[in-house]
PDB file of N, CA and C in Angstrom:
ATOM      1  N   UNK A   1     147.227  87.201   5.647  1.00  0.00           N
ATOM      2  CA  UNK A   1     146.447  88.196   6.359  1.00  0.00           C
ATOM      3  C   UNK A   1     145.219  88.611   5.554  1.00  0.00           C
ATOM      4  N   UNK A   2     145.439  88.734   4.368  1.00  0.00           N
ATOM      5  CA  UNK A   2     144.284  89.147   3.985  1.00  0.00           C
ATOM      6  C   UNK A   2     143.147  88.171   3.371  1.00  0.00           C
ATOM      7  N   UNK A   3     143.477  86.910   3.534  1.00  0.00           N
ATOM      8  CA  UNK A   3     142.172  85.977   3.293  1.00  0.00           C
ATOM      9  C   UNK A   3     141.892  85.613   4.675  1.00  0.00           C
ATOM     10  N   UNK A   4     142.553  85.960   6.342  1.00  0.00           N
ATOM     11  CA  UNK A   4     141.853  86.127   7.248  1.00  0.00           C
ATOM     12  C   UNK A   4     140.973  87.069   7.266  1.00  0.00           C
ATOM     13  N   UNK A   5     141.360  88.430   6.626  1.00  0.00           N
ATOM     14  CA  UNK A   5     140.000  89.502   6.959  1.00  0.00           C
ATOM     15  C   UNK A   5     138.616  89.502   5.842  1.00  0.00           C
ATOM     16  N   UNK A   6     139.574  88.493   4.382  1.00  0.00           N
ATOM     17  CA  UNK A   6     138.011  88.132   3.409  1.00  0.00           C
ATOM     18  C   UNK A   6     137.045  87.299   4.207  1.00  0.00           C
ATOM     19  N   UNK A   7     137.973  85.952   5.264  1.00  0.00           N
ATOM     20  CA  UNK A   7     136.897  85.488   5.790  1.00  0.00           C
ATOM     21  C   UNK A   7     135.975  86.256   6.700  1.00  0.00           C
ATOM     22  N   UNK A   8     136.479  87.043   7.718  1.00  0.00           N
ATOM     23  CA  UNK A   8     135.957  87.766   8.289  1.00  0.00           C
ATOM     24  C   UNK A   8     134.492  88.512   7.747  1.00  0.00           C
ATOM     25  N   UNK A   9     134.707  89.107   6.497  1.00  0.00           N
ATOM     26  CA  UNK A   9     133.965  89.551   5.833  1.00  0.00           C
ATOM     27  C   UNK A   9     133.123  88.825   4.840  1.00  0.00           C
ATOM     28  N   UNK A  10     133.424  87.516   4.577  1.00  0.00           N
ATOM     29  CA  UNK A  10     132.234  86.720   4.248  1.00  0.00           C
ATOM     30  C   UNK A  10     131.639  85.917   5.024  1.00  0.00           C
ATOM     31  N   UNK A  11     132.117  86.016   6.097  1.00  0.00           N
ATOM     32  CA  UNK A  11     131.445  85.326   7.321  1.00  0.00           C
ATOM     33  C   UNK A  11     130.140  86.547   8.011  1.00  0.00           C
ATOM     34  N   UNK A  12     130.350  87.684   7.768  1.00  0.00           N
ATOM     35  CA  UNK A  12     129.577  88.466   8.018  1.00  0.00           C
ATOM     36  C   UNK A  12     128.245  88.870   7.083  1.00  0.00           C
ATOM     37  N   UNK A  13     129.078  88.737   6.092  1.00  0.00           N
ATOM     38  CA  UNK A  13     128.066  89.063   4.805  1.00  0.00           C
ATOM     39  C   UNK A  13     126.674  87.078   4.821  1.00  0.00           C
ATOM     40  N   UNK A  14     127.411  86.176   5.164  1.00  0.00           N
ATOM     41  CA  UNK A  14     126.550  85.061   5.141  1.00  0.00           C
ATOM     42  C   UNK A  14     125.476  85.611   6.185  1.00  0.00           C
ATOM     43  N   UNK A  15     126.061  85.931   7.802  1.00  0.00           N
ATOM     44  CA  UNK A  15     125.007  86.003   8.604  1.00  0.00           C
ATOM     45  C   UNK A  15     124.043  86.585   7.999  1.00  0.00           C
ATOM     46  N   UNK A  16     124.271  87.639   7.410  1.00  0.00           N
ATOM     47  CA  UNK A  16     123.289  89.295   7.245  1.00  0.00           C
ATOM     48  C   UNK A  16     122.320  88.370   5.726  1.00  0.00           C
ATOM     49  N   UNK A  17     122.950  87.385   5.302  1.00  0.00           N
ATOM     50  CA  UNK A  17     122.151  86.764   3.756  1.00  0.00           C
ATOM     51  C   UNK A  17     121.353  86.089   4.596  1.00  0.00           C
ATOM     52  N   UNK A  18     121.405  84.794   5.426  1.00  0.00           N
ATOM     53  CA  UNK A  18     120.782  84.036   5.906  1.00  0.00           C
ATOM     54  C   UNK A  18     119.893  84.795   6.690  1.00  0.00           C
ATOM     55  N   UNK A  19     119.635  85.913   7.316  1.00  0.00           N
ATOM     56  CA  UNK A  19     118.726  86.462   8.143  1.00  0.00           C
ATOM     57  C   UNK A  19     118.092  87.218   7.681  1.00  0.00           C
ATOM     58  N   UNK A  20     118.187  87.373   6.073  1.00  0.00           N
ATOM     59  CA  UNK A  20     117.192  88.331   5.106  1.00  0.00           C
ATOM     60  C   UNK A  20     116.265  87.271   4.102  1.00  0.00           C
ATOM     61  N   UNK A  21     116.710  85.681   4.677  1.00  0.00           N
ATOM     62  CA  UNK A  21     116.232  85.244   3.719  1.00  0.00           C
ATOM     63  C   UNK A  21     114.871  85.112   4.590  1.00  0.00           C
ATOM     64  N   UNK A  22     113.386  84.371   3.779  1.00  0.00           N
ATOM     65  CA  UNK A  22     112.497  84.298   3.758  1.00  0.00           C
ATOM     66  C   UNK A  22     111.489  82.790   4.648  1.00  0.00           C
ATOM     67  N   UNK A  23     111.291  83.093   5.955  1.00  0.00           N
ATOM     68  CA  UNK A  23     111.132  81.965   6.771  1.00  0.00           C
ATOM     69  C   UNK A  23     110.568  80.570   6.035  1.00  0.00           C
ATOM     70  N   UNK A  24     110.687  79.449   5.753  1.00  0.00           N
ATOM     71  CA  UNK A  24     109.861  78.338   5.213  1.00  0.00           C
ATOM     72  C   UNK A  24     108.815  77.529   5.900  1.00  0.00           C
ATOM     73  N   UNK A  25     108.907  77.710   6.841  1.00  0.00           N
ATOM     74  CA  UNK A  25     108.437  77.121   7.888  1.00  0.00           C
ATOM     75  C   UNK A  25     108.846  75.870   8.588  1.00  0.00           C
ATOM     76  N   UNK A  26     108.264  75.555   9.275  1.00  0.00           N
ATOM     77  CA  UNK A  26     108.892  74.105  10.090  1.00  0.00           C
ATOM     78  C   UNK A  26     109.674  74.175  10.862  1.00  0.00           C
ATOM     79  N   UNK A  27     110.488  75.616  10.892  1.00  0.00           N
ATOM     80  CA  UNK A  27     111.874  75.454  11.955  1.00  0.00           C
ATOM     81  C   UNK A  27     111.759  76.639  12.688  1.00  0.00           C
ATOM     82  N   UNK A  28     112.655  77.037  13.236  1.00  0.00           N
ATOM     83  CA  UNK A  28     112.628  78.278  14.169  1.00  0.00           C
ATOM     84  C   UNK A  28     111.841  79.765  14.171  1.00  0.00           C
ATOM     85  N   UNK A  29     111.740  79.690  12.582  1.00  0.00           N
ATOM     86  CA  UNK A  29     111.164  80.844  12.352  1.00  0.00           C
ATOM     87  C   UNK A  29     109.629  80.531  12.794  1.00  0.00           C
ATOM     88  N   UNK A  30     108.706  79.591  12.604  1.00  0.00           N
ATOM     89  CA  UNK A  30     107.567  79.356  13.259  1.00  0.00           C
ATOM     90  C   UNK A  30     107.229  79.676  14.572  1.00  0.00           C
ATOM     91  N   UNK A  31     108.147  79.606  15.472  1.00  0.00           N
ATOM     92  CA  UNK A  31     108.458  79.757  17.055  1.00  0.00           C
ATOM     93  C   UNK A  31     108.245  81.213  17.024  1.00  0.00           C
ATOM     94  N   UNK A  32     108.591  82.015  16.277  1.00  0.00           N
ATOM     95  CA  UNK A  32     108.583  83.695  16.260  1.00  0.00           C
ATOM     96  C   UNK A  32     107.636  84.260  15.267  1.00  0.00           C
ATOM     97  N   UNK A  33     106.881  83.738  14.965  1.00  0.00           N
ATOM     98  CA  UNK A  33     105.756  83.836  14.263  1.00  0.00           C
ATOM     99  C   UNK A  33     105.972  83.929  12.367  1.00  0.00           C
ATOM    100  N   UNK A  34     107.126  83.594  12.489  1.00  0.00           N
ATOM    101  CA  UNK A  34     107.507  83.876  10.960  1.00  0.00           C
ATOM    102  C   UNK A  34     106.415  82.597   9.807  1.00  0.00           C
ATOM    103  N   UNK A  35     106.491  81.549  10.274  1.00  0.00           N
ATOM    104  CA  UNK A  35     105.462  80.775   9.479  1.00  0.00           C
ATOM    105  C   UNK A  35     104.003  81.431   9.772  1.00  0.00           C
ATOM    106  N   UNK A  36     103.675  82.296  10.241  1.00  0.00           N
ATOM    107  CA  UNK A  36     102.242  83.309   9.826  1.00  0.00           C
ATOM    108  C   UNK A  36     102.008  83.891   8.694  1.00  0.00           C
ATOM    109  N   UNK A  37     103.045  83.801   7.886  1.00  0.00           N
ATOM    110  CA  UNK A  37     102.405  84.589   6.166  1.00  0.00           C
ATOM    111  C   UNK A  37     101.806  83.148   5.383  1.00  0.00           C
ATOM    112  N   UNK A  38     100.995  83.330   4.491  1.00  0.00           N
ATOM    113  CA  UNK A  38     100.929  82.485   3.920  1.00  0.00           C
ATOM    114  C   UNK A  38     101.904  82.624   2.559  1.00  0.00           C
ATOM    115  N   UNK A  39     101.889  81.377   2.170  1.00  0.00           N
ATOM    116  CA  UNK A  39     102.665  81.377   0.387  1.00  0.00           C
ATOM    117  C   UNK A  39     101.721  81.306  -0.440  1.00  0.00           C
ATOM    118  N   UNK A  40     102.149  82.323  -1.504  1.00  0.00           N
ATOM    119  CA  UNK A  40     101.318  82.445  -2.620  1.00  0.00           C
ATOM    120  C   UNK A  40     101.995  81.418  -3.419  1.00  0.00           C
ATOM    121  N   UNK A  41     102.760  80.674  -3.476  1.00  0.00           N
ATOM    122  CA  UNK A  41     102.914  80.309  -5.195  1.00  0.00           C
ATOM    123  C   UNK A  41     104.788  79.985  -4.982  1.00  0.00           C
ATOM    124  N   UNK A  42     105.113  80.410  -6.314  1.00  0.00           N
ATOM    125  CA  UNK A  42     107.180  80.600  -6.445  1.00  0.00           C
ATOM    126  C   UNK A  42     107.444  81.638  -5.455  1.00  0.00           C
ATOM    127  N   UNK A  43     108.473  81.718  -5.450  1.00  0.00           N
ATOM    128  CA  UNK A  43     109.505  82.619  -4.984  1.00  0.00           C
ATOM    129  C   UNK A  43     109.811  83.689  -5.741  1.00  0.00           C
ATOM    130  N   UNK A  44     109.582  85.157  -5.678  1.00  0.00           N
ATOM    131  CA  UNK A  44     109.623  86.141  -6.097  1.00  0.00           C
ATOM    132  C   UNK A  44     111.231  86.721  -6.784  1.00  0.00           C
ATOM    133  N   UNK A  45     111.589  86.983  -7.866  1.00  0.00           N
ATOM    134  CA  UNK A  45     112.621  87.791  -8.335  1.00  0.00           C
ATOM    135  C   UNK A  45     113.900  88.047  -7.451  1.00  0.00           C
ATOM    136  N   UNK A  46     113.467  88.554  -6.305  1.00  0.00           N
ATOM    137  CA  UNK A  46     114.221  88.918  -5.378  1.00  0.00           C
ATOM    138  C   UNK A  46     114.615  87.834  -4.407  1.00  0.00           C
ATOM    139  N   UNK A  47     113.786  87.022  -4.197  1.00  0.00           N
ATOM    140  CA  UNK A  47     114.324  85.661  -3.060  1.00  0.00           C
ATOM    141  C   UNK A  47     115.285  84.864  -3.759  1.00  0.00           C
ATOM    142  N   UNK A  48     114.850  84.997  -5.471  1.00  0.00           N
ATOM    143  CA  UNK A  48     115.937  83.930  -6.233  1.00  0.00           C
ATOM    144  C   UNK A  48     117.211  84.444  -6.623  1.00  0.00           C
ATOM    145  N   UNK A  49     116.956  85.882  -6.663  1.00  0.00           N
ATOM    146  CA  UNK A  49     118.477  86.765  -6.230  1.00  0.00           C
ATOM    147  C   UNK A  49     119.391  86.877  -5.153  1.00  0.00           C
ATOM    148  N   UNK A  50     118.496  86.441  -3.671  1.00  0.00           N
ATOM    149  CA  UNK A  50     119.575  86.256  -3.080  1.00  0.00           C
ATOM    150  C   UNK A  50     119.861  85.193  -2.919  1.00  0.00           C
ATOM    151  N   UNK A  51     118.909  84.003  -2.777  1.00  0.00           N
ATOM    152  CA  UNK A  51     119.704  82.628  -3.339  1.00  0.00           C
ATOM    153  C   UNK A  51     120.742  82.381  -3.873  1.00  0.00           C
ATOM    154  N   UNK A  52     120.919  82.944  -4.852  1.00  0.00           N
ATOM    155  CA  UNK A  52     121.827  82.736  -5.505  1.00  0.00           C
ATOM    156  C   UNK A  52     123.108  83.836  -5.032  1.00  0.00           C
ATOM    157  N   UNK A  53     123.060  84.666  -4.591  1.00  0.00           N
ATOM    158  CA  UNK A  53     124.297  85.557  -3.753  1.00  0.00           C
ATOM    159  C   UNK A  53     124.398  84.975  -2.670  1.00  0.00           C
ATOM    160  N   UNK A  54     123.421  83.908  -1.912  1.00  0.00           N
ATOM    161  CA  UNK A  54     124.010  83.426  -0.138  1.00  0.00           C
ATOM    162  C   UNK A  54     125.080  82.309  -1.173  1.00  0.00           C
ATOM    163  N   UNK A  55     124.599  81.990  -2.162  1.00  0.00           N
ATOM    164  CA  UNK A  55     125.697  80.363  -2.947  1.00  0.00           C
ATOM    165  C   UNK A  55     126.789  80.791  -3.301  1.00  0.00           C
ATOM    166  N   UNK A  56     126.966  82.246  -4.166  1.00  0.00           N
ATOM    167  CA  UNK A  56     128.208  82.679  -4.286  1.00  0.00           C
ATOM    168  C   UNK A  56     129.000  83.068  -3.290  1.00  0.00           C
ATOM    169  N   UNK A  57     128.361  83.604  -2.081  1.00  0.00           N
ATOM    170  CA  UNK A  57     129.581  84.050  -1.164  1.00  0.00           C
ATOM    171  C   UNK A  57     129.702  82.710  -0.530  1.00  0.00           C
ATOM    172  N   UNK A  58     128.835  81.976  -0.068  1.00  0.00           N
ATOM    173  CA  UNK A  58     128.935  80.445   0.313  1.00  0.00           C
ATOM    174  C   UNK A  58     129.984  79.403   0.049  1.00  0.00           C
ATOM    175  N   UNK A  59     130.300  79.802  -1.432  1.00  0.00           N
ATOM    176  CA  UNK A  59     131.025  79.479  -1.969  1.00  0.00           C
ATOM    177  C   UNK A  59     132.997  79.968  -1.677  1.00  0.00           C
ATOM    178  N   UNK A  60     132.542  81.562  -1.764  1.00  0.00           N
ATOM    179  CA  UNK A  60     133.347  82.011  -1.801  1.00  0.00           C
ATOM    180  C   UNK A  60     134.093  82.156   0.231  1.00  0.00           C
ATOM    181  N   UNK A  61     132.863  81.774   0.803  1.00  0.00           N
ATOM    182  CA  UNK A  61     133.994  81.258   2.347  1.00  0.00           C
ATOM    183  C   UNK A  61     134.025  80.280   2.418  1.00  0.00           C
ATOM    184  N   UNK A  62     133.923  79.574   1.321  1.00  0.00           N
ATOM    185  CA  UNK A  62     134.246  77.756   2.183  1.00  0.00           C
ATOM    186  C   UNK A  62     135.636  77.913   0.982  1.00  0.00           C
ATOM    187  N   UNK A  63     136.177  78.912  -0.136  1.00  0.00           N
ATOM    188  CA  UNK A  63     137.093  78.715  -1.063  1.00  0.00           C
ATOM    189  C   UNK A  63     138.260  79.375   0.034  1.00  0.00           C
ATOM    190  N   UNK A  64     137.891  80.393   1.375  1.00  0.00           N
ATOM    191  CA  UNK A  64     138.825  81.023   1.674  1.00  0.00           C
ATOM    192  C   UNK A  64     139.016  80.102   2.687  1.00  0.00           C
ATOM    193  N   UNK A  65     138.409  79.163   3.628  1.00  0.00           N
ATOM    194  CA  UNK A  65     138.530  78.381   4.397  1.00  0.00           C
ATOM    195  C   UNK A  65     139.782  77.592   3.867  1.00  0.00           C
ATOM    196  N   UNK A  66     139.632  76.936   2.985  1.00  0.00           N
ATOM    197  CA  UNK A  66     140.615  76.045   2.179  1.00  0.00           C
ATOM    198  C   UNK A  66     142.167  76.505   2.128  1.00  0.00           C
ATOM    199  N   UNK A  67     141.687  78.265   1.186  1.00  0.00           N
ATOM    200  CA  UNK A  67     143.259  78.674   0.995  1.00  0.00           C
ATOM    201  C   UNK A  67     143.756  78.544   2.456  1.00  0.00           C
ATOM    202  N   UNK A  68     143.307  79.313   3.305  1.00  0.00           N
ATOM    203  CA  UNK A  68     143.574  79.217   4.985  1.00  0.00           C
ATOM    204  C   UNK A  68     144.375  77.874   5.303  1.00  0.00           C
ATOM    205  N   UNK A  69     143.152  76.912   5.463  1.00  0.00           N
ATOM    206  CA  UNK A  69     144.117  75.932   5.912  1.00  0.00           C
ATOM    207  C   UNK A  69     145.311  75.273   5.011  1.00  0.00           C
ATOM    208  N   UNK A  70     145.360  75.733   3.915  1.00  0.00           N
ATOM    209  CA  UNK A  70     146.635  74.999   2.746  1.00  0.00           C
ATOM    210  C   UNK A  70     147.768  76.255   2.962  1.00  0.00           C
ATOM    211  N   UNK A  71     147.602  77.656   3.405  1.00  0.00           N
ATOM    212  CA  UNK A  71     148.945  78.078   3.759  1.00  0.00           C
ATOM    213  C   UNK A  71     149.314  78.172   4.873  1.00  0.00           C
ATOM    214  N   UNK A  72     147.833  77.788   5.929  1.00  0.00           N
ATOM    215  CA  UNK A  72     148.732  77.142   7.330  1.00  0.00           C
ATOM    216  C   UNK A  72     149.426  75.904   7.411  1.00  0.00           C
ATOM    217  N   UNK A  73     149.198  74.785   6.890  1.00  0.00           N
ATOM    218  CA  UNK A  73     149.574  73.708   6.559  1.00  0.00           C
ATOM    219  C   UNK A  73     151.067  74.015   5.808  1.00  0.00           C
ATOM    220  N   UNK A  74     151.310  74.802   5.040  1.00  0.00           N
ATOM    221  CA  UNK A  74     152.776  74.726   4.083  1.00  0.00           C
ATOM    222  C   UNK A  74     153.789  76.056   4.679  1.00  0.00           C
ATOM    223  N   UNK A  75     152.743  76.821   5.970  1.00  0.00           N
ATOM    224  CA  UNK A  75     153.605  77.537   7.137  1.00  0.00           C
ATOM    225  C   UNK A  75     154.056  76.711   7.875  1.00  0.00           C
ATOM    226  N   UNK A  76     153.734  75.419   8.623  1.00  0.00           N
ATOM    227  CA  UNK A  76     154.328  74.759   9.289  1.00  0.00           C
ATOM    228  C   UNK A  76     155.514  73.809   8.668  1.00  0.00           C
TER     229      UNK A  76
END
């Protein structure tokens, strides 16, 4: 039960990472005007901070996916 409600909750926490991250262009975000900023240069302090938090929780729901299916698998 309770690595159903971690997924729950890193499945939520991914949406809310992926929709704070920073449009690149070329894909959907262009359609909504998001490829209208220009780029200065790198990626700022903060974009490489959450980079790296969408990889850890990324991480951390594809680790709860796993436990999931290995104690449904040894429930049956």
């Amino acid at each position: 039960m309770g690595f159903s409600i971690a997924l729950i909750v890193f499945s939520a926490l991914m949406m809310l990472l992926v929709l704070m991250h920073k449009g690149k262009g070329g894909g959907l975000s262009d359609m909504f005007g998001g490829g209208m900023q220009s780029s200065v240069g790198g990626s700022s302090v903060a974009e490489r901070n959450l980079d790296r938090i969408t990889i850890v929780v990324g991480l951390l729901w594809f680790a709860c996916i796993i436990v999931l299916g290995l104690l449904m698998k040894t429930n049956n």
